[in-house]
Protein backbone atom coordinates (compact mmCIF):
# COMPACT_ATOMS: atom_id res chain seq x y z
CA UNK A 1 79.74 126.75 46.68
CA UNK A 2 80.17 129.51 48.90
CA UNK A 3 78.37 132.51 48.57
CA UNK A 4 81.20 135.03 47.86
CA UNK A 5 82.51 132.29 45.06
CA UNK A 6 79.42 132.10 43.44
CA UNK A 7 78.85 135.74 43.05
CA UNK A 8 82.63 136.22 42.33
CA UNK A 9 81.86 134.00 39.55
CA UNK A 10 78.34 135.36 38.77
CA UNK A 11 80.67 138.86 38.31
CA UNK A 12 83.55 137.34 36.33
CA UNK A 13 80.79 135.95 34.13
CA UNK A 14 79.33 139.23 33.22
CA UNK A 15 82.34 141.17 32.37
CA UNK A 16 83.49 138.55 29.71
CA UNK A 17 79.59 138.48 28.12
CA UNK A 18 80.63 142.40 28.18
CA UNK A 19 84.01 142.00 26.78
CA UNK A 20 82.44 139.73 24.21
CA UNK A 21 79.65 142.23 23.52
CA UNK A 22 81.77 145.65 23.68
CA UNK A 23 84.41 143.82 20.78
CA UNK A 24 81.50 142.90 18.65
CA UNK A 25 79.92 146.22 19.02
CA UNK A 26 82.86 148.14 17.44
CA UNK A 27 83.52 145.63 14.70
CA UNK A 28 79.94 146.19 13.68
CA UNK A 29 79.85 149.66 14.37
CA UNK A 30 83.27 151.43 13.99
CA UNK A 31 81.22 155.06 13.99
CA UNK A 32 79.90 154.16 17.55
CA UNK A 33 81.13 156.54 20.32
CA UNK A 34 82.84 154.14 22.38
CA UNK A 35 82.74 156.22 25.75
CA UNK A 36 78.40 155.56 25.30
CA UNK A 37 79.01 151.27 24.92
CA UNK A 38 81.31 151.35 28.00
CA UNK A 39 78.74 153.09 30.18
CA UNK A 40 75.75 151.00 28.82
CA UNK A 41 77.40 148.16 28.45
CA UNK A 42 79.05 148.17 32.27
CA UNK A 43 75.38 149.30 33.35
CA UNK A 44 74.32 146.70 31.81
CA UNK A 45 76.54 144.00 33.30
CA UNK A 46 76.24 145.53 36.82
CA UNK A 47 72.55 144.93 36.19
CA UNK A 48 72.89 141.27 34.94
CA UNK A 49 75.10 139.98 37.30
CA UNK A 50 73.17 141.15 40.16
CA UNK A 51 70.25 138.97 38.73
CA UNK A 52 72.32 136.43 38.23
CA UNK A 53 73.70 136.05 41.79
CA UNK A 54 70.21 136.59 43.21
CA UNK A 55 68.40 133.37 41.09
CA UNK A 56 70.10 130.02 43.12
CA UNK A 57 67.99 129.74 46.04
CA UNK A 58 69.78 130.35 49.19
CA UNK A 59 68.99 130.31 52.53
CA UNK A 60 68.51 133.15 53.75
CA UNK A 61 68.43 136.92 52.29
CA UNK A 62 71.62 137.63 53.63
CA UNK A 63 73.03 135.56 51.28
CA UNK A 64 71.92 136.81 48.58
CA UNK A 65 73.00 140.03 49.53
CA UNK A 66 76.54 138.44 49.73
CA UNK A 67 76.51 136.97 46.44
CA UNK A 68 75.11 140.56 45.00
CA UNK A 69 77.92 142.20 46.56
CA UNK A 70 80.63 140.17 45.31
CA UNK A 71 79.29 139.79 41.83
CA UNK A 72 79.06 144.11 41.75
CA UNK A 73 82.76 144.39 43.48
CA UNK A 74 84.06 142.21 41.39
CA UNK A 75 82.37 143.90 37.81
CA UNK A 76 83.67 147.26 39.51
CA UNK A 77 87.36 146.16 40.16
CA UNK A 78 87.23 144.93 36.59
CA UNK A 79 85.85 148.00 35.18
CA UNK A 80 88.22 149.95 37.09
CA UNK A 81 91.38 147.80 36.13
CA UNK A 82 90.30 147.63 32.11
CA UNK A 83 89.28 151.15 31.32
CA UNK A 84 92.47 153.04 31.59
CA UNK A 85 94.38 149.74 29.62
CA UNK A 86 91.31 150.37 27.00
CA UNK A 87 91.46 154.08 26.55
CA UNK A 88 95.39 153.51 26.40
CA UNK A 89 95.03 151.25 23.63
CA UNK A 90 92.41 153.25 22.12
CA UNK A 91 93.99 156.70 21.93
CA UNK A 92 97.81 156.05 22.64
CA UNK A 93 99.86 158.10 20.25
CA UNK A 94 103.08 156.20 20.99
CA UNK A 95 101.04 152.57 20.34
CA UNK A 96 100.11 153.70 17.40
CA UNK A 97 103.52 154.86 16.02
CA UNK A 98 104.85 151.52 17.71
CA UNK A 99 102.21 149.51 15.31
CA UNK A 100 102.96 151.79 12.80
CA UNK A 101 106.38 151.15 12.99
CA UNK A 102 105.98 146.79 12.86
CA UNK A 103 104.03 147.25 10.12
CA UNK A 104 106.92 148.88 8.42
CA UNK A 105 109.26 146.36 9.13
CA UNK A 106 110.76 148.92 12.11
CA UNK A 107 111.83 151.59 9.93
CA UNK A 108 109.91 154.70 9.12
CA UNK A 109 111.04 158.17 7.91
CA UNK A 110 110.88 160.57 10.56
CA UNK A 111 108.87 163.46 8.00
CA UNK A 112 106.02 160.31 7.85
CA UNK A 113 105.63 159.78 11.46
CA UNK A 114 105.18 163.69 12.03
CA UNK A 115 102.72 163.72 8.78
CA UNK A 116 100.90 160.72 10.56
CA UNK A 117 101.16 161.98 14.22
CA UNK A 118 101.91 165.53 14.47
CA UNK A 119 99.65 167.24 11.66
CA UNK A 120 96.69 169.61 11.74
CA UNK A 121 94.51 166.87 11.00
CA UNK A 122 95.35 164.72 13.62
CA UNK A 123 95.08 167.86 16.12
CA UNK A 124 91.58 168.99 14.21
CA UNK A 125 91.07 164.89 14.81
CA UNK A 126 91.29 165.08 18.96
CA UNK A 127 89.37 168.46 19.15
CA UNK A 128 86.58 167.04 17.19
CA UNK A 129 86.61 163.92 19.37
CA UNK A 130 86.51 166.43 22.61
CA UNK A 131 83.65 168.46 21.30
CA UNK A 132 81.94 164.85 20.32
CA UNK A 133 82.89 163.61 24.03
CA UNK A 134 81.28 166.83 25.30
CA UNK A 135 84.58 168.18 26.72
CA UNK A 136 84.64 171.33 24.01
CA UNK A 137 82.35 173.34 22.44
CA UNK A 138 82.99 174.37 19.24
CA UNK A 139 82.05 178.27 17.99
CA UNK A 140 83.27 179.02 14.44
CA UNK A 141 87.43 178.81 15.01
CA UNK A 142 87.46 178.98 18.84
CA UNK A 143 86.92 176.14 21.27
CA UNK A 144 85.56 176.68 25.58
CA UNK A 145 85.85 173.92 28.10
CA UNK A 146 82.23 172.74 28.96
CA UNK A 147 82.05 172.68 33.24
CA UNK A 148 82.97 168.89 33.20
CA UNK A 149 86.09 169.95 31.25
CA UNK A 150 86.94 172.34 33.41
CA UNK A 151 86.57 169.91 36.34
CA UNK A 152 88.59 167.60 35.02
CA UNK A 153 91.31 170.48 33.87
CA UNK A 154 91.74 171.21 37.85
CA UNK A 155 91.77 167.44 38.68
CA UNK A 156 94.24 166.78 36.29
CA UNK A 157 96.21 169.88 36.78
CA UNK A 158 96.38 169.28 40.68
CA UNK A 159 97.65 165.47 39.89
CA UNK A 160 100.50 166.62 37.29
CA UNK A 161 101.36 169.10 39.95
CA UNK A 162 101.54 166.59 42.71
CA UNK A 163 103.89 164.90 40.53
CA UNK A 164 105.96 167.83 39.03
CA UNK A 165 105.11 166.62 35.39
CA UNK A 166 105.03 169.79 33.60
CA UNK A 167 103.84 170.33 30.29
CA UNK A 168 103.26 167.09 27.57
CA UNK A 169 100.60 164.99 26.33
């Protein structure tokens, strides 16, 4: 087995144990703040599968080095491909009427959907969640961006810009 196979492997290995970990994680802990198990847990995968590609004995350090490589590129292109499909999942207001919706045999009252999706508690719901994800902080009845917020409010802003997307969520 080459070396780039083997820590190709060694990589694909380590995101499923983390796939496996992260779903039992949040079925045992629904309170958990998912943002802190996808850091750890990718961390902790990085970690692993670097130890894992360096244990066969090979050759010559240089191959190891290969196999390390591989097994972190591939955990990274992972990571990088299953994060966005995650936090779309996770926080998609148009999934959620779409399940909401199946469950309902396809029909649903328009006043229900904007009681379930367009109400003060589901607003009060996302600016807790921001404060929580240390994007906000919260004084009495009025809300600042924190400086990674505000980073991430000129990022963002530049992007929709770039694309002429206007206003929307």
């Amino acid at each position: 087995m080459t070396a780039a196979l083997l820590g190709f492997l060694c990589g694909i290995f380590g995101f499923g144990i983390f796939l496996i970990a992260q779903i039992a994680i949040f079925r045992l802990c629904p309170e958990i703040k998912r943002s802190h198990v996808l850091v750890r847990g990718i961390a902790a995968t990085l970690a692993a599968s670097i130890l894992t590609a360096a244990l066969p004995q090979a050759p010559a350090y240089a191959v190891i080095v290969l196999r390390e490589t591989f097994a972190i590129m591939t955990v990274g292109c992972l990571f990088v491909l299953y994060v966005p499909f995650f936090y779309t999942v996770h926080t998609s207001l148009s999934i959620e009427s779409l399940i909401l919706l199946k469950a309902r045999g396809g029909c649903v009252p328009l006043t229900e959907l904007m009681a379930r999706f367009a109400s003060l508690e589901l607003f009060e719901a996302r600016l807790r969640t921001m404060v929580e994800s240390g994007y906000l902080i919260q004084s009495d009845e009025q809300y600042t961006l924190t400086p990674r917020a505000q980073r991430m409010a000129l990022i963002f802003g530049w992007v929709k810009s770039i694309w002429k997307l206007g206003s929307g969520g």
